[in-house]
Protein backbone atom coordinates (compact mmCIF):
# COMPACT_ATOMS: atom_id res chain seq x y z
CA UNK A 1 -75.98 20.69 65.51
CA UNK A 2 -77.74 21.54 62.33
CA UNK A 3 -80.77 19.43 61.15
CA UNK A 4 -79.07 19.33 57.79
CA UNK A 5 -75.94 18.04 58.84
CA UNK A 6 -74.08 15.61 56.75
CA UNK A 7 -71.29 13.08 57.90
CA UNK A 8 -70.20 9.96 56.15
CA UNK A 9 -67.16 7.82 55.30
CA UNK A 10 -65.11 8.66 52.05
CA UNK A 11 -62.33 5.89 50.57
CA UNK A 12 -59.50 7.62 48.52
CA UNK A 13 -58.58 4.41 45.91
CA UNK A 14 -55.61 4.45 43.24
CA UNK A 15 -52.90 2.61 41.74
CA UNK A 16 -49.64 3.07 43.55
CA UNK A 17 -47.93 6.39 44.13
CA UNK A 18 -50.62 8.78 42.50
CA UNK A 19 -50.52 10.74 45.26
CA UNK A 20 -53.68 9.19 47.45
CA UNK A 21 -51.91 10.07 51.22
CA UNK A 22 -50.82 13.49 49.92
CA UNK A 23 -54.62 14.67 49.06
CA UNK A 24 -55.72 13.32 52.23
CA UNK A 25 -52.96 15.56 53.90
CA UNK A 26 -54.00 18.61 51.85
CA UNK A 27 -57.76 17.91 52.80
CA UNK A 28 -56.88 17.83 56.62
CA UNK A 29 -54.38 20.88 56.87
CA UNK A 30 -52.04 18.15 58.57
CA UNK A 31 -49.94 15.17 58.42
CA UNK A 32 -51.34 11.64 59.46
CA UNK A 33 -50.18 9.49 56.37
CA UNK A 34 -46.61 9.36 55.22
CA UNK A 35 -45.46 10.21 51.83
CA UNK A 36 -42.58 9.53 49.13
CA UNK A 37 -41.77 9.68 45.82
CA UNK A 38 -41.67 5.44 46.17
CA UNK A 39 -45.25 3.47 44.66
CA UNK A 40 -47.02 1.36 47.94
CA UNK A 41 -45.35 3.49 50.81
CA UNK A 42 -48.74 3.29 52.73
CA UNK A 43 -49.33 -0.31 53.83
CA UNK A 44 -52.35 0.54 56.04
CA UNK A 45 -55.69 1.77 56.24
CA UNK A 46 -55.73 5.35 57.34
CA UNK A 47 -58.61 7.29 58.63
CA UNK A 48 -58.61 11.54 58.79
CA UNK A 49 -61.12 12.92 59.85
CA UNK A 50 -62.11 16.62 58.79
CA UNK A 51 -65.34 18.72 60.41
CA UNK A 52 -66.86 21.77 59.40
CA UNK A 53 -69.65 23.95 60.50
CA UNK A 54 -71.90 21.62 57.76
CA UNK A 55 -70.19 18.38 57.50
CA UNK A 56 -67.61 15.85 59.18
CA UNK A 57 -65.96 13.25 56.59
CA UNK A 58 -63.94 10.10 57.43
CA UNK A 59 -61.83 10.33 54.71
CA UNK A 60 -59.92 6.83 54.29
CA UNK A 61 -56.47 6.63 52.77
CA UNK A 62 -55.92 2.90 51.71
CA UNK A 63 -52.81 1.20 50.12
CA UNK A 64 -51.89 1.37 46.40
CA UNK A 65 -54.12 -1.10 44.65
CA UNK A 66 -51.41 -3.50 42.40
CA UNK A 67 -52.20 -6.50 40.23
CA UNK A 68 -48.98 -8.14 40.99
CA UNK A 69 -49.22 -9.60 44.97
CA UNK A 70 -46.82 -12.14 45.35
CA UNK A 71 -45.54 -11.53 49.41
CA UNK A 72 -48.03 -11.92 51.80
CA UNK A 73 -47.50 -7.82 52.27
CA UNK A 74 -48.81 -7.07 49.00
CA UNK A 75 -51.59 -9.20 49.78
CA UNK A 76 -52.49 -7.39 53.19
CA UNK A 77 -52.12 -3.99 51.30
CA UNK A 78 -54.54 -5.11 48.92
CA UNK A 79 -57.19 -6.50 50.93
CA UNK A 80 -57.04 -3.19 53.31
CA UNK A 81 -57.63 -1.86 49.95
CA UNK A 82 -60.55 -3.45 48.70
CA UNK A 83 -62.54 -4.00 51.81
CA UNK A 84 -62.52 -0.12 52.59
CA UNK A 85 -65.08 -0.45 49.38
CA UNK A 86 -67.44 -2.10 51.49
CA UNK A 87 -67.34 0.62 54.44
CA UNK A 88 -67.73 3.84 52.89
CA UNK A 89 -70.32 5.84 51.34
CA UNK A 90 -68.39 7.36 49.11
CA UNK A 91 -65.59 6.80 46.70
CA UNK A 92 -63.11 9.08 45.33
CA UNK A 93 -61.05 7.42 42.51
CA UNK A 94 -57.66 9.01 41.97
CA UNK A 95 -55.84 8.48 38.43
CA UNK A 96 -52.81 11.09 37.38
CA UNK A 97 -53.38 13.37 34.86
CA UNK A 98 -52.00 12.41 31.35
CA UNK A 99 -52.84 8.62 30.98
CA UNK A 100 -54.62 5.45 31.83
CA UNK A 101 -52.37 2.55 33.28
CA UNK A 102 -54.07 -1.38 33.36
CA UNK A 103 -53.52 -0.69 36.74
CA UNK A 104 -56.60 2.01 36.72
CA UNK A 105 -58.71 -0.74 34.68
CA UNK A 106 -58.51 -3.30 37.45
CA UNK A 107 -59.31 -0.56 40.17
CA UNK A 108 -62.34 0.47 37.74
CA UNK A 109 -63.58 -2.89 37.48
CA UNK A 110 -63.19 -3.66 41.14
CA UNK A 111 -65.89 -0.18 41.84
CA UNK A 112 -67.73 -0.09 39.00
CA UNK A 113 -69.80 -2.51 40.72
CA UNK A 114 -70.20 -1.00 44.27
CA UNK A 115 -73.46 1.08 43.83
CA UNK A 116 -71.51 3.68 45.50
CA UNK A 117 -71.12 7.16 44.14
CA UNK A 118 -67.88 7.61 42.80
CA UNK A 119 -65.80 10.98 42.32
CA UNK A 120 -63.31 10.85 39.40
CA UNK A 121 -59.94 12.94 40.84
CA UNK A 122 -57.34 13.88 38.20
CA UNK A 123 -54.41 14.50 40.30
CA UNK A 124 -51.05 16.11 39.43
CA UNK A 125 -52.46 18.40 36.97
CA UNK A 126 -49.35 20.87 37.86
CA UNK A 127 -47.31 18.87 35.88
CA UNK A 128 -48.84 19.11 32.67
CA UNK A 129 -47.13 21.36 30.14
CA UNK A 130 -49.98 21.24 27.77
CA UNK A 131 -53.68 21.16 29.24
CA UNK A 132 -55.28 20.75 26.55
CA UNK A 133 -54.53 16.99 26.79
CA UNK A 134 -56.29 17.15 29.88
CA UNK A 135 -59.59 17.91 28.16
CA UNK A 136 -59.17 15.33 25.98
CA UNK A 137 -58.74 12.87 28.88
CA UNK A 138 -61.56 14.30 30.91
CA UNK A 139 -63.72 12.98 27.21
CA UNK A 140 -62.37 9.63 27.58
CA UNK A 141 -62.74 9.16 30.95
CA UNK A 142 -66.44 10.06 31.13
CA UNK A 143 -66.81 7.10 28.89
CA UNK A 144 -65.46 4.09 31.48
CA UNK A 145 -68.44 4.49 33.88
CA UNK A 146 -71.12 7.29 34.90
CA UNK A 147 -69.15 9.07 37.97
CA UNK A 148 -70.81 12.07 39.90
CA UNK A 149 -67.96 14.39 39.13
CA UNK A 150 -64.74 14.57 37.56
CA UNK A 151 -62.13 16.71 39.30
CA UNK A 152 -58.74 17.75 38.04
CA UNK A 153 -56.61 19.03 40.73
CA UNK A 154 -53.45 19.05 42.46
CA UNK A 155 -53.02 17.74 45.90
CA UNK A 156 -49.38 19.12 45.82
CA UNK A 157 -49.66 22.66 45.21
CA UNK A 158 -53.76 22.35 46.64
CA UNK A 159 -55.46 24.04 42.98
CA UNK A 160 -59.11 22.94 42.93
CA UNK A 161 -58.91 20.95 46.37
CA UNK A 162 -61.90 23.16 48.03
CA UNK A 163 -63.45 21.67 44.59
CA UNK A 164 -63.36 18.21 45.59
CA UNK A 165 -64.16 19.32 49.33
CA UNK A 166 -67.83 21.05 48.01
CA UNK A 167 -68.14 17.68 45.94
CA UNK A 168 -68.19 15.63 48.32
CA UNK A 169 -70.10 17.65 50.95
CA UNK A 170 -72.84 17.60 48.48
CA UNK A 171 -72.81 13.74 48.36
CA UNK A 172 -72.74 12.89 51.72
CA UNK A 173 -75.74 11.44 53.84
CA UNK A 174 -77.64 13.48 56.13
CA UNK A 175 -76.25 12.23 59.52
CA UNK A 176 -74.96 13.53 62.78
CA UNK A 177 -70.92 13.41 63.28
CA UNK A 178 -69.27 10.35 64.37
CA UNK A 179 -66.31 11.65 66.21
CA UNK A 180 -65.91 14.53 67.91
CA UNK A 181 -65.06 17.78 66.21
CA UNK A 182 -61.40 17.99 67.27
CA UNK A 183 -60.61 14.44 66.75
CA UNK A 184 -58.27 14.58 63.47
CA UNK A 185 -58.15 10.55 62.88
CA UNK A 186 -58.59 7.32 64.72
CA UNK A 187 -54.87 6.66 65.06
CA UNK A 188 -52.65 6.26 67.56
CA UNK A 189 -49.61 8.43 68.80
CA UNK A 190 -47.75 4.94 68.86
CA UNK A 191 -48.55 4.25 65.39
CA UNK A 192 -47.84 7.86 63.74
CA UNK A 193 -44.48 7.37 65.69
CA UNK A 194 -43.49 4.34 63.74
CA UNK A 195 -45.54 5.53 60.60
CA UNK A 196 -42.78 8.94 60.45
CA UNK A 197 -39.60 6.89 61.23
CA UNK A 198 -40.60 4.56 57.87
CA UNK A 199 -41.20 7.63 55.99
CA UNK A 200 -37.77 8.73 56.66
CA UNK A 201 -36.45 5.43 55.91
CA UNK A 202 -38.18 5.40 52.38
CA UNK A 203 -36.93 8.35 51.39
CA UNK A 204 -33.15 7.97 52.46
CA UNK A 205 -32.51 4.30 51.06
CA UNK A 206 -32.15 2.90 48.17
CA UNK A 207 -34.22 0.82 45.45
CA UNK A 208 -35.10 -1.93 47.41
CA UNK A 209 -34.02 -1.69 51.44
CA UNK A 210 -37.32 0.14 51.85
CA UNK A 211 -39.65 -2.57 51.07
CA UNK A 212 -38.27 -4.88 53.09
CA UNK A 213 -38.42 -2.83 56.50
CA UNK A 214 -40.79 -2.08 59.27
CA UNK A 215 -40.95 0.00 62.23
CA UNK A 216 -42.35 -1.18 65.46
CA UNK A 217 -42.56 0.46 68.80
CA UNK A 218 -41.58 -0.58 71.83
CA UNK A 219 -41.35 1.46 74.18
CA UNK A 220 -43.78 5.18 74.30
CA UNK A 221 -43.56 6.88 77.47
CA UNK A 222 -44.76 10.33 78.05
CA UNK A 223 -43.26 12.24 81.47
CA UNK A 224 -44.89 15.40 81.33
CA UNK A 225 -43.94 17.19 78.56
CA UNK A 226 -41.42 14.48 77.19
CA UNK A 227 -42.25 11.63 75.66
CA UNK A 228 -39.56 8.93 75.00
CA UNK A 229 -39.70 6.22 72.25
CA UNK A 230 -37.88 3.46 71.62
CA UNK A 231 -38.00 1.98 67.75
CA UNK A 232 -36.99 -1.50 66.41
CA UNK A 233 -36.68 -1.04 62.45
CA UNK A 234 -36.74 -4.73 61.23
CA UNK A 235 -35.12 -5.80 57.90
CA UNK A 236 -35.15 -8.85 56.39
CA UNK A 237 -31.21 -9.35 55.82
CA UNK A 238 -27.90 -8.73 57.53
CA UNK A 239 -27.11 -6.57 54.44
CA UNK A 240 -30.17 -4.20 54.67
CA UNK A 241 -29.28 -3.81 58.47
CA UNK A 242 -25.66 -2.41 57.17
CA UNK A 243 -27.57 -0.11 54.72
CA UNK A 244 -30.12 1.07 57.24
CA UNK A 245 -27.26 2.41 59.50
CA UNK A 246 -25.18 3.71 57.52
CA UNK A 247 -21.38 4.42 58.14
CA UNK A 248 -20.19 5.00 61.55
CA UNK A 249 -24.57 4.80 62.02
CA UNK A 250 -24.95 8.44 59.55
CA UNK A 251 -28.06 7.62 58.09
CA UNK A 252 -29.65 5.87 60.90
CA UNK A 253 -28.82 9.48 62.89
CA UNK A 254 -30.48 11.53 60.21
CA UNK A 255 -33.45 9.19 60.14
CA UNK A 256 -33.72 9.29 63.75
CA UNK A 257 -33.50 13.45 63.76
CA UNK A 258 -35.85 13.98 61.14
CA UNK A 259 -38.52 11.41 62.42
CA UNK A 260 -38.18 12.87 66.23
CA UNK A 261 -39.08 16.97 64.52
CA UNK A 262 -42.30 15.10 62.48
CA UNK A 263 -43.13 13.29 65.89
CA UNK A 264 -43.00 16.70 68.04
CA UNK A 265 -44.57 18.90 65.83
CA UNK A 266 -47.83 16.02 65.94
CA UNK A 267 -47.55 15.65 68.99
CA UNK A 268 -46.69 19.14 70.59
CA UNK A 269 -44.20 17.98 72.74
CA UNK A 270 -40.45 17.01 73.04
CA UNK A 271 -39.56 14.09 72.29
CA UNK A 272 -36.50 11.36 72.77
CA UNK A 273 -36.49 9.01 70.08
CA UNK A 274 -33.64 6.11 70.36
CA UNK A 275 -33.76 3.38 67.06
CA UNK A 276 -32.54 0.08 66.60
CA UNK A 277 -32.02 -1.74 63.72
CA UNK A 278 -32.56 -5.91 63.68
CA UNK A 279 -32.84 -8.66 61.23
CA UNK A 280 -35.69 -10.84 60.85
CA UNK A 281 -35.87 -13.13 57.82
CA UNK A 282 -38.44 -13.47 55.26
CA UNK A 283 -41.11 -11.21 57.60
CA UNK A 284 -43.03 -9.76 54.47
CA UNK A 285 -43.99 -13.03 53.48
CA UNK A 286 -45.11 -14.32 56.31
CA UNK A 287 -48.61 -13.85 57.95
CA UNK A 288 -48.39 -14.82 61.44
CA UNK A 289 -45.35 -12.42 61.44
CA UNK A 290 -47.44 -9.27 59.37
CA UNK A 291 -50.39 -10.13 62.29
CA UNK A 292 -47.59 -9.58 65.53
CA UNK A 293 -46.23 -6.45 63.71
CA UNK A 294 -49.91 -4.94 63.13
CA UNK A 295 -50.53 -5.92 59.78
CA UNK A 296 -54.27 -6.91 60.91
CA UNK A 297 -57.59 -6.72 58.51
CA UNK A 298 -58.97 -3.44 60.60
């Protein structure tokens, strides 16, 4: 290993939906942490782990950080959030190109304090018509705090990605790697199973089903080359149950297809994925149920 190596732990922090798990998919050439077009689809803390010839970063994907946390969910998402602050050595701050929410203000607040060097991404820069707003952004910015770089890019399409990447090698400590080099996150099968069926979920339902879901597995059995999973997707009322499987069970079937190809293309094998859809009331709000389902401070 090179004397010079560096190796550290990086948090990606945001509001909701500004595209947070999709950079940390760009950044690892692979899919660990699910995505939609729907704010506070990732509830949990999510670690990907990238190594070069030079450098190995934990990069951590956390939850949308929201003012508003009323259910005991929002809470957990929050405090995953915020305590990642504590265990990395570096931050990357993620706002979308074209504005400044309150939202961003409470983030800044909450890591303007940290001592930590902080990277300033502007993401979704691809969907700017005119760029010279960008500049004038990039001015304003530079006044809320002293950050060690500010980055416009687009974790979409990948512009200015390997930017960020060179960024960040620069900042890390000199240390040896943590993980071995082929180890892509810390992550189980049994939870990137359940993470792809809710993905599917959030994208096919409506408004509000999605939020008041979870996927738990119960059963992950590999037999050589197969490996079969049984799902429970819980919902929080008979209603939502109806939605989730759709007429004569459609949607729950589509669901179900499109989570088993994610699921076999991570895992390299085939794969027999049966779901099931119960209710159980009020869930979200309750922290002795978010603790049984995994909702745990990691």
């Amino acid at each position: 290993m090179a004397e010079h190596f560096r190796s550290g732990y990086v948090a990606l922090v945001g509001r909701p939906n500004v595209g947070k798990s999709t950079l940390l998919n760009r950044l690892l050439g692979q899919k660990i942490s699910i995505t939609s077009r729907r704010p506070q689809t990732t509830r949990h803390r999510i670690l990907g782990i990238r190594t070069t010839r030079h450098a190995q970063v934990m990069y951590v994907d956390t939850p949308g950080i929201h003012s508003h946390a009323g259910r005991a969910m929002n809470r957990f998402m929050n405090r995953a959030a915020i305590d990642a602050l504590h265990d990395v050595d570096i931050i990357i701050f993620m706002v979308e190109g074209g504005g400044w929410t309150d939202e961003d203000e409470v983030i800044l607040e909450k890591i303007v304090h940290t001592g930590l060097p902080v990277v300033l991404v502007i993401n979704k820069i691809d969907r700017l018509a005119d760029k010279t707003g960008l500049l004038l952004q990039l001015e304003q910015l530079s006044g809320k705090m002293s950050f060690q770089e500010m980055i416009p890019l687009s974790a979409r399409s990948g512009d200015h990605v390997d930017v960020l990447e060179k960024a960040i090698e620069r900042l890390l400590p000199v240390a040896p790697p943590y993980y071995p080099d082929d180890q892509i996150t810390d992550r189980s099968e049994r939870f990137l199973a359940a993470e792809f069926i809710r993905e599917k979920l959030f994208r096919k339902l409506g408004r509000e089903v999605p939020y008041g879901l979870t996927v738990e597995i119960e059963r992950f059995r590999e037999e050589g080359d197969v490996v079969r999973i049984h799902g429970l997707i819980l919902v929080e009322r008979p209603g939502q149950k109806a939605i989730v499987i759709g007429k004569h069970g459609a949607l729950l079937k589509e669901v179900g297809r499109q989570a088993r190809l994610d699921i076999e293309q991570t895992l390299k094998k085939r794969v027999y994925l049966q779901l099931w859809v119960k209710v159980k009331q009020g869930w979200a709000d309750d922290e002795r149920a978010l603790r049984s389902l995994g909702y745990t401070d990691e």
